[in-house]
Protein backbone atom coordinates (compact mmCIF):
# COMPACT_ATOMS: atom_id res chain seq x y z
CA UNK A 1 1.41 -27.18 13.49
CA UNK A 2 2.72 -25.10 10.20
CA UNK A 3 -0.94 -24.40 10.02
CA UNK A 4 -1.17 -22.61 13.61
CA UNK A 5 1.86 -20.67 13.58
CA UNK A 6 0.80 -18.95 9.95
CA UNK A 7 -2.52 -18.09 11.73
CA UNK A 8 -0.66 -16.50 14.55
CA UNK A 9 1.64 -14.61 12.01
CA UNK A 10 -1.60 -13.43 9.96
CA UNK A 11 -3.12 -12.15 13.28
CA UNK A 12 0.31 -10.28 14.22
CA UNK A 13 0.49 -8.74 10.79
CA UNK A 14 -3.41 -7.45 10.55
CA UNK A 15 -2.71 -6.12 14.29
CA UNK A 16 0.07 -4.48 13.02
CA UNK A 17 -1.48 -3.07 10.19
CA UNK A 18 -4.37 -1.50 12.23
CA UNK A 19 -2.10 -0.13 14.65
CA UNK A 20 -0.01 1.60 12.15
CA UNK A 21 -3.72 2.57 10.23
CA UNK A 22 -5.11 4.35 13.52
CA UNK A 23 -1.40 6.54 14.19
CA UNK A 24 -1.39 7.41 10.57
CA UNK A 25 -5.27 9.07 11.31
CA UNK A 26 -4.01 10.31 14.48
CA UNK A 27 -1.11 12.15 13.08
CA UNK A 28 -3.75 13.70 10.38
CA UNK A 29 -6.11 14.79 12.98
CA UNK A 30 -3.69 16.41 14.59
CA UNK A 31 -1.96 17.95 11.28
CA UNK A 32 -5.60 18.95 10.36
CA UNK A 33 -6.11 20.73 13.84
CA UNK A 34 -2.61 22.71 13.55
CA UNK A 35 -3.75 24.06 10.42
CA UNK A 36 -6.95 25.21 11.50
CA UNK A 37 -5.50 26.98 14.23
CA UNK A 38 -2.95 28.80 11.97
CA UNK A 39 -6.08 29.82 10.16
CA UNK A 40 -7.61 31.22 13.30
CA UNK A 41 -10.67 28.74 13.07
CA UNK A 42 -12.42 28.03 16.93
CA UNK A 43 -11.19 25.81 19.13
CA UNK A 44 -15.01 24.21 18.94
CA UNK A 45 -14.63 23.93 15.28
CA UNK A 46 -11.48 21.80 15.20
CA UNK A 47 -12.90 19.45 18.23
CA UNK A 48 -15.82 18.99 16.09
CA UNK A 49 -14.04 18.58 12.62
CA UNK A 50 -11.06 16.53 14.12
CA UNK A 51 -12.75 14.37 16.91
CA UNK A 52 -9.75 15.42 19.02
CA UNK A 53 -10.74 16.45 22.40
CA UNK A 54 -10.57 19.11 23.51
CA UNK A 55 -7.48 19.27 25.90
CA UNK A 56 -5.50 18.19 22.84
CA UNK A 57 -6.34 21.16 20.76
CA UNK A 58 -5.24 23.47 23.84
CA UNK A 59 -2.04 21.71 23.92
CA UNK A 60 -1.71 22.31 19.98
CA UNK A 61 -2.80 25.97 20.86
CA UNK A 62 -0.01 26.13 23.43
CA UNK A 63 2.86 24.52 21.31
CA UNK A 64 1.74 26.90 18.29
CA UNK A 65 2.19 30.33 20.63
CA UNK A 66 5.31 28.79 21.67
CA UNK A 67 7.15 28.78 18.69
């Protein structure tokens, strides 16, 4: 039984890990994207640099003018 429930506890943590991997890569795309657009670089350019689509990069756009 000790046996199972340290399996489940290895799956929960390695779960947890990847989760907390993939929004630390999200939060870069998206850093990476804000800079571009301060730099004036094409919306095409970020969604192909980034992988964000594109809708997200128009939303960046929009937050950015806001400010």
């Amino acid at each position: 039984m000790k046996k199972i429930v340290s399996l489940g506890f290895d799956e929960a943590r390695a779960e947890a890990r990847a989760a907390g991997l993939a929004e630390g890569e999200a939060q870069e795309k998206f850093a990476t994207a804000k800079r571009m657009l301060a730099l004036g670089k094409s919306l095409q350019d970020i969604m192909l640099i980034t992988d964000l689509p594109m809708s997200k990069i128009q939303e960046l756009q929009a937050e950015i003018k806001s400010a």
